[in-house]
C-alpha atoms as a PDB file:
ATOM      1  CA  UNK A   1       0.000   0.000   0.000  1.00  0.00           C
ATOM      2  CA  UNK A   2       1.616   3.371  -0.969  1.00  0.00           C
ATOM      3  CA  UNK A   3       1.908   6.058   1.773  1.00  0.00           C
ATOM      4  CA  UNK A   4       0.321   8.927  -0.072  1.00  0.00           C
ATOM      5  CA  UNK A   5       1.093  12.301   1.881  1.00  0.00           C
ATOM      6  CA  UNK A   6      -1.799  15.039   1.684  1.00  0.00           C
ATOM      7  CA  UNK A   7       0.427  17.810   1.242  1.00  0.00           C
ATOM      8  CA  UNK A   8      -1.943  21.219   0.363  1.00  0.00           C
ATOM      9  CA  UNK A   9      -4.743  22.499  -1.242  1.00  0.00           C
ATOM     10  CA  UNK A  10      -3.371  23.710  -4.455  1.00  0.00           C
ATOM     11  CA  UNK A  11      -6.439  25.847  -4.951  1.00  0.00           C
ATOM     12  CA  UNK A  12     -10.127  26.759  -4.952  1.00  0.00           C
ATOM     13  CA  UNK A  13     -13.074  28.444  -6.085  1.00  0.00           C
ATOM     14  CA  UNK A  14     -16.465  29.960  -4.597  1.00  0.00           C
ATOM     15  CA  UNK A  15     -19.675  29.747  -6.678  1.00  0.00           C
ATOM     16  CA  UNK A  16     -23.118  31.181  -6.071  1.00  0.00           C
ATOM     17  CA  UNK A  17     -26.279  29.216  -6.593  1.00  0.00           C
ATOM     18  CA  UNK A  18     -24.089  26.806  -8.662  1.00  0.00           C
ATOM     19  CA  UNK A  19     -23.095  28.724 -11.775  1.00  0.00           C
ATOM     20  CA  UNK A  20     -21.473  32.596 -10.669  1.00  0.00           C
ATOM     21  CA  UNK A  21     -17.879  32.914  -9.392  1.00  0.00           C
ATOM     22  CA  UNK A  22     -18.158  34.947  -6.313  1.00  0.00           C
ATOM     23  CA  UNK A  23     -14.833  35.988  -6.734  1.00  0.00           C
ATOM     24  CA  UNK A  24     -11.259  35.574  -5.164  1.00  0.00           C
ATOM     25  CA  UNK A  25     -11.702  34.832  -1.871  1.00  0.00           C
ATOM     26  CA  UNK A  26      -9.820  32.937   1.790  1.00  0.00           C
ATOM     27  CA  UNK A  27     -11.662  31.527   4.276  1.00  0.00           C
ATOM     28  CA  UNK A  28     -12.061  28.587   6.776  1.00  0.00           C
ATOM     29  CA  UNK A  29     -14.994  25.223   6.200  1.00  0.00           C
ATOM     30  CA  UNK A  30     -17.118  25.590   8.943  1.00  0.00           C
ATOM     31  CA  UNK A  31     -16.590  23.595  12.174  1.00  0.00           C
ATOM     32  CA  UNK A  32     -19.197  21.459  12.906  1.00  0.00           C
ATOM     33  CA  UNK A  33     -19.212  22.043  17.339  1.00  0.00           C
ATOM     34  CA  UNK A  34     -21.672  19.357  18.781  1.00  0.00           C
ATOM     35  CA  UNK A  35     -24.160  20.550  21.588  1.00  0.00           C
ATOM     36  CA  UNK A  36     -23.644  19.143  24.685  1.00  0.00           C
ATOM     37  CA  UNK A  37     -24.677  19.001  28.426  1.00  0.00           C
ATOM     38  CA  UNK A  38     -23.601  17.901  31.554  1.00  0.00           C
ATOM     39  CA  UNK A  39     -24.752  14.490  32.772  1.00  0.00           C
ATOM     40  CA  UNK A  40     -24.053  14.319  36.515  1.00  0.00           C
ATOM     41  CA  UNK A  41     -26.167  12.643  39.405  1.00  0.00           C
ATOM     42  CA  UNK A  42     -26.285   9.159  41.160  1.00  0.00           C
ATOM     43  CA  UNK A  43     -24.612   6.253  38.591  1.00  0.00           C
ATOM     44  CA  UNK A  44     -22.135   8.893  37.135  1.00  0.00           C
ATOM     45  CA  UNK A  45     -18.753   9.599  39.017  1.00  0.00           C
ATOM     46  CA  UNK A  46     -18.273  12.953  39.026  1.00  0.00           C
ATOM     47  CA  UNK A  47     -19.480  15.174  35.699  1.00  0.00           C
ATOM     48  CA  UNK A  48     -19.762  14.254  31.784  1.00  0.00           C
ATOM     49  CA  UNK A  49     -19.970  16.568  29.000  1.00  0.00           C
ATOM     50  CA  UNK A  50     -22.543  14.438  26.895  1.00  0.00           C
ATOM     51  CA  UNK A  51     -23.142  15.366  22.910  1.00  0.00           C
ATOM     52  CA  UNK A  52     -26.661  15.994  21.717  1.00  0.00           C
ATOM     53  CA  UNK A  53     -26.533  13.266  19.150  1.00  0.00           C
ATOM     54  CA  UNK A  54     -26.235  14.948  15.819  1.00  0.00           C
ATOM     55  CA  UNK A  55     -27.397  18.174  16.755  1.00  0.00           C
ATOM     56  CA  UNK A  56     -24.699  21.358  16.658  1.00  0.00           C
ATOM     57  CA  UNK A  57     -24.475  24.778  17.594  1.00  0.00           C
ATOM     58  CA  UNK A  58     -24.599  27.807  15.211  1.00  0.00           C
ATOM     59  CA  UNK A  59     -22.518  26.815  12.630  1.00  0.00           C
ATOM     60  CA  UNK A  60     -20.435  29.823   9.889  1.00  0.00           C
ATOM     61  CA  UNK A  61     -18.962  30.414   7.014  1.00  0.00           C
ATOM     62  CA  UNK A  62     -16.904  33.178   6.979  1.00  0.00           C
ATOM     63  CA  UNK A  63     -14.693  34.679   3.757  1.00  0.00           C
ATOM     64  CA  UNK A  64     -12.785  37.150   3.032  1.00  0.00           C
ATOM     65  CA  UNK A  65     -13.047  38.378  -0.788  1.00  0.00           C
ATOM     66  CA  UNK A  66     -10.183  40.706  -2.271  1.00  0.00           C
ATOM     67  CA  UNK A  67     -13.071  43.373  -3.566  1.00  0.00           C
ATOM     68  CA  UNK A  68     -16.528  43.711  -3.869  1.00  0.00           C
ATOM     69  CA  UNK A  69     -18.471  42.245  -7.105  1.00  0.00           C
ATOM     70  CA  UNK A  70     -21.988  42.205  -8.869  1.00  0.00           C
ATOM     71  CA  UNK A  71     -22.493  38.889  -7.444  1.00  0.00           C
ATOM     72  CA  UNK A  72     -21.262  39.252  -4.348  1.00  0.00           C
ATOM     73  CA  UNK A  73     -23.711  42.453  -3.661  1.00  0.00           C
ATOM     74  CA  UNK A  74     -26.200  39.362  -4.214  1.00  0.00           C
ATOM     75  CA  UNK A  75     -25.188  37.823  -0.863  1.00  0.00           C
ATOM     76  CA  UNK A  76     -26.849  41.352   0.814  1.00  0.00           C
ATOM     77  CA  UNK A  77     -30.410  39.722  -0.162  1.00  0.00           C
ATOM     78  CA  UNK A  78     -32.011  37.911   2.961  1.00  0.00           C
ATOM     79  CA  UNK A  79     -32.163  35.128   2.083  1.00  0.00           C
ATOM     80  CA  UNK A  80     -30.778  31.286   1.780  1.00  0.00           C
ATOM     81  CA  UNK A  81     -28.089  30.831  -0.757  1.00  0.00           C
ATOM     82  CA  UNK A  82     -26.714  27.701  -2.431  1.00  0.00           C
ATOM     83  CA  UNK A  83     -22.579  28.162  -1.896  1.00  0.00           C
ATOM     84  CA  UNK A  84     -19.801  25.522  -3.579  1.00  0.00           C
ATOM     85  CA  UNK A  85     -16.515  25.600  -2.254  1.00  0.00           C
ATOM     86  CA  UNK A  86     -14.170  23.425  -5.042  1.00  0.00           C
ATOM     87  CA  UNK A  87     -10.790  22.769  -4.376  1.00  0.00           C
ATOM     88  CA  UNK A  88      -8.196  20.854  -5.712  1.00  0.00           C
ATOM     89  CA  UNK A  89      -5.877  19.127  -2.877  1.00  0.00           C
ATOM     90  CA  UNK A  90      -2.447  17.985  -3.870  1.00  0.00           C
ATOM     91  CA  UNK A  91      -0.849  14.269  -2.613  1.00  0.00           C
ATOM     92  CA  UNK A  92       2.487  13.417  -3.146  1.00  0.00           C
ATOM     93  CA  UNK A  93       2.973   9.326  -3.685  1.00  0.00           C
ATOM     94  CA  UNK A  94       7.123   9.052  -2.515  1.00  0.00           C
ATOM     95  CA  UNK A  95       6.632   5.109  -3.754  1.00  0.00           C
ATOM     96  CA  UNK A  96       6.072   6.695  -7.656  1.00  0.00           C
ATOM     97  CA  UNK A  97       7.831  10.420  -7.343  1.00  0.00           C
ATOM     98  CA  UNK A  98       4.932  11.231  -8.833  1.00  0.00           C
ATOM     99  CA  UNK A  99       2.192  14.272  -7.738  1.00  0.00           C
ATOM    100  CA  UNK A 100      -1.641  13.722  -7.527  1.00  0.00           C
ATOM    101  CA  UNK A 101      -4.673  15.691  -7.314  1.00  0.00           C
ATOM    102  CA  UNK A 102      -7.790  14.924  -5.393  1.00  0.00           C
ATOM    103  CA  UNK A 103     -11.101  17.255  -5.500  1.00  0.00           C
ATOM    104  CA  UNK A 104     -12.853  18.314  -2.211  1.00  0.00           C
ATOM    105  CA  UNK A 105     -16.207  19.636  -2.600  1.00  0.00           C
ATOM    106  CA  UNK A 106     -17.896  21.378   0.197  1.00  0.00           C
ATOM    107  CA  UNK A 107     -21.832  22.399  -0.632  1.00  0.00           C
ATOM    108  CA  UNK A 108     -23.269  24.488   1.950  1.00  0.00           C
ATOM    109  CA  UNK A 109     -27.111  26.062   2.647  1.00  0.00           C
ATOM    110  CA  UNK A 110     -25.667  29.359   3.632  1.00  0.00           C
ATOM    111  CA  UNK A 111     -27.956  32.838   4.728  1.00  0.00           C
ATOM    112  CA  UNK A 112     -25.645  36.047   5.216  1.00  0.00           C
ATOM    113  CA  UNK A 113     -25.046  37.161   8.945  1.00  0.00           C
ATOM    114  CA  UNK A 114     -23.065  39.545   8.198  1.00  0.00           C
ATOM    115  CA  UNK A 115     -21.448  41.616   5.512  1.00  0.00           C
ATOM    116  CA  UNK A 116     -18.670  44.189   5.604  1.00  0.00           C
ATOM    117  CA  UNK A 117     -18.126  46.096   2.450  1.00  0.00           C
ATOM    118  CA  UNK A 118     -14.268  46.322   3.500  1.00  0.00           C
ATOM    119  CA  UNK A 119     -11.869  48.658   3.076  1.00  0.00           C
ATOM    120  CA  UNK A 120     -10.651  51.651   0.419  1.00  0.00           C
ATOM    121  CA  UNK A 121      -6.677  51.735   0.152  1.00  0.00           C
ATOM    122  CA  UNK A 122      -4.686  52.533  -3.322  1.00  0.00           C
ATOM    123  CA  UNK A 123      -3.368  49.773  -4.981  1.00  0.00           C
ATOM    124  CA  UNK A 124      -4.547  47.098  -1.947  1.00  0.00           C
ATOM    125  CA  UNK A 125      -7.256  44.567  -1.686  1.00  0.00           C
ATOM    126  CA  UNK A 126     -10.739  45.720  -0.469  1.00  0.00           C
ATOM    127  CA  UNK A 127     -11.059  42.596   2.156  1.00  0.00           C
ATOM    128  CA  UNK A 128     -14.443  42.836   1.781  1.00  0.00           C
ATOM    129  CA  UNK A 129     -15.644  39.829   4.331  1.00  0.00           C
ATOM    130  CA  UNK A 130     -18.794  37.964   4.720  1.00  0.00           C
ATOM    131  CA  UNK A 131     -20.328  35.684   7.512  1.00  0.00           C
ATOM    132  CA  UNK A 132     -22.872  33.313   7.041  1.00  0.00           C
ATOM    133  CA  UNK A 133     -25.246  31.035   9.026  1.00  0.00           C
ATOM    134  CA  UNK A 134     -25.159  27.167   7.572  1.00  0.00           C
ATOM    135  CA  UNK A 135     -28.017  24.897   8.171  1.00  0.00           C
ATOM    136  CA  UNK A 136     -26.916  22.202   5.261  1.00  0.00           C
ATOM    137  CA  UNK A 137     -23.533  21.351   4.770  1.00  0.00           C
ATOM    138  CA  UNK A 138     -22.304  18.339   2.281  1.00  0.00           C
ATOM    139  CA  UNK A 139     -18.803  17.060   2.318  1.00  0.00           C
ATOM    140  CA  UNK A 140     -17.021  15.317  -0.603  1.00  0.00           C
ATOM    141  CA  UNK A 141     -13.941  14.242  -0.742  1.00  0.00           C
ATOM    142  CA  UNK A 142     -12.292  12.413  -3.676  1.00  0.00           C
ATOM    143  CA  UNK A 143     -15.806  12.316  -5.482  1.00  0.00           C
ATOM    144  CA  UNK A 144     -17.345  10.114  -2.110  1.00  0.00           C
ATOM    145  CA  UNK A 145     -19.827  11.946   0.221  1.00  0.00           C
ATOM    146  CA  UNK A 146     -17.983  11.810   3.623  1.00  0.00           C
ATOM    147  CA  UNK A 147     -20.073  14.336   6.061  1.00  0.00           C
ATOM    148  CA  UNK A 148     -23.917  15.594   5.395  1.00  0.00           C
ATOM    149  CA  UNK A 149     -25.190  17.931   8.011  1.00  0.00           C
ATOM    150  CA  UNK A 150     -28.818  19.283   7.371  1.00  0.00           C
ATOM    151  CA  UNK A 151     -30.616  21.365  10.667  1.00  0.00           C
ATOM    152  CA  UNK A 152     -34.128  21.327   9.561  1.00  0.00           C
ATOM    153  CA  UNK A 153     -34.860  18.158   8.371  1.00  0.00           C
ATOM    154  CA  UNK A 154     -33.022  15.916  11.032  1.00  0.00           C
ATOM    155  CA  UNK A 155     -29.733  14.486   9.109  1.00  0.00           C
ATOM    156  CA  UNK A 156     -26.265  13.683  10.517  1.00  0.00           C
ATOM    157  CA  UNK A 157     -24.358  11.478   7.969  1.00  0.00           C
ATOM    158  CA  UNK A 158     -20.766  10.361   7.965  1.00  0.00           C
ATOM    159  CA  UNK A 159     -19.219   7.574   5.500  1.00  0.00           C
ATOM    160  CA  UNK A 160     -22.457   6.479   5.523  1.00  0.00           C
ATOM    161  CA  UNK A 161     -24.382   6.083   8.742  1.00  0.00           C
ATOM    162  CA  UNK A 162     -27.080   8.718   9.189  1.00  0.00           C
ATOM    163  CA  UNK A 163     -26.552   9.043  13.289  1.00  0.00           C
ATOM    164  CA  UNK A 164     -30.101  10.806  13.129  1.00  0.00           C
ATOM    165  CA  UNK A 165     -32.186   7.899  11.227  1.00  0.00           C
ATOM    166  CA  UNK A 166     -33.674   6.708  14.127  1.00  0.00           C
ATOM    167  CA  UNK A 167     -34.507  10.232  15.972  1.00  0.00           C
ATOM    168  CA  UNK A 168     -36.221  10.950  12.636  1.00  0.00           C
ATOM    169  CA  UNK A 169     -38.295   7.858  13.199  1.00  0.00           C
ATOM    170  CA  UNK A 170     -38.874   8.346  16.884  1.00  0.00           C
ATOM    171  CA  UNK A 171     -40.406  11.507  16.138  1.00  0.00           C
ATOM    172  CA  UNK A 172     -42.543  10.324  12.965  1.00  0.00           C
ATOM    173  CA  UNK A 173     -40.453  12.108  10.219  1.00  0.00           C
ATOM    174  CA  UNK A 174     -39.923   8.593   8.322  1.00  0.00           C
END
């Protein structure tokens, strides 16, 4: 078996509603943070910090663009928008000497929080940044759907095993 090192992502893109660049653009795919509470009482020795099985707190998106655009003034609208973050990750295979690419996917039901038109400096970027509030996020690495996250209708999938198929059932959404 070759030891394949995941070395970078080489780079990526931003698209609105599937078809217009946003433009240039950094930012960081939302953490999904599990809600907890504490479980303490009689049968537990001392205090646990239980999950809330598949259910998260407020999850973001946040970018920063290099200046404002036509389509990005569409992200001012209030409502949900459908956002694709592509990248292309690089491997390295030491066995061959040889480079390979890998695509990453990450689709994400995203409403704007927040929106900062950025700043007005000669000959600098605007860093024009935007925060947004995800209720769906979809994962794909190497073509394979690895993590699906959806708030309102009661899905937690990873690899595979939907951690929320039987709280949907419990509660009659089957």
């Amino acid at each position: 078996m070759a030891n394949i090192i995941p070395e970078k992502s080489i780079n990526f893109s931003v698209y609105l509603n599937g078809e217009d660049l946003l433009g240039i653009a950094e930012g960081t795919i939302p953490a999904l943070e599990a809600m907890t509470s504490d479980v303490q009482g009689a049968g537990v020795a001392g205090v646990v910090n239980s999950i809330v099985l598949g259910h998260f707190a407020s999850t973001t998106l946040s970018l920063t663009w290099r200046t404002v655009t036509d389509d990005f003034m569409k992200l001012y609208g209030h409502k949900t928008n459908d956002i694709d973050l592509y990248s292309s990750l690089q491997r390295y295979d030491p066995g061959l000497g040889e480079y390979k690419t890998e695509p990453l996917h990450v689709y994400l039901k995203a409403t704007t929080k927040t929106s900062t038109p950025g700043n007005l400096t000669v000959g600098d970027n605007m860093d024009t940044q935007t925060e947004f509030e995800i209720t769906y996020m979809k994962i794909e690495l190497d073509n394979k759907e690895r993590v699906e996250m959806d708030k309102y209708n009661y899905i937690y999938k990873v690899d595979g095993v939907d951690y929320l198929a039987t709280v949907r059932s419990d509660l009659g959404k089957n």
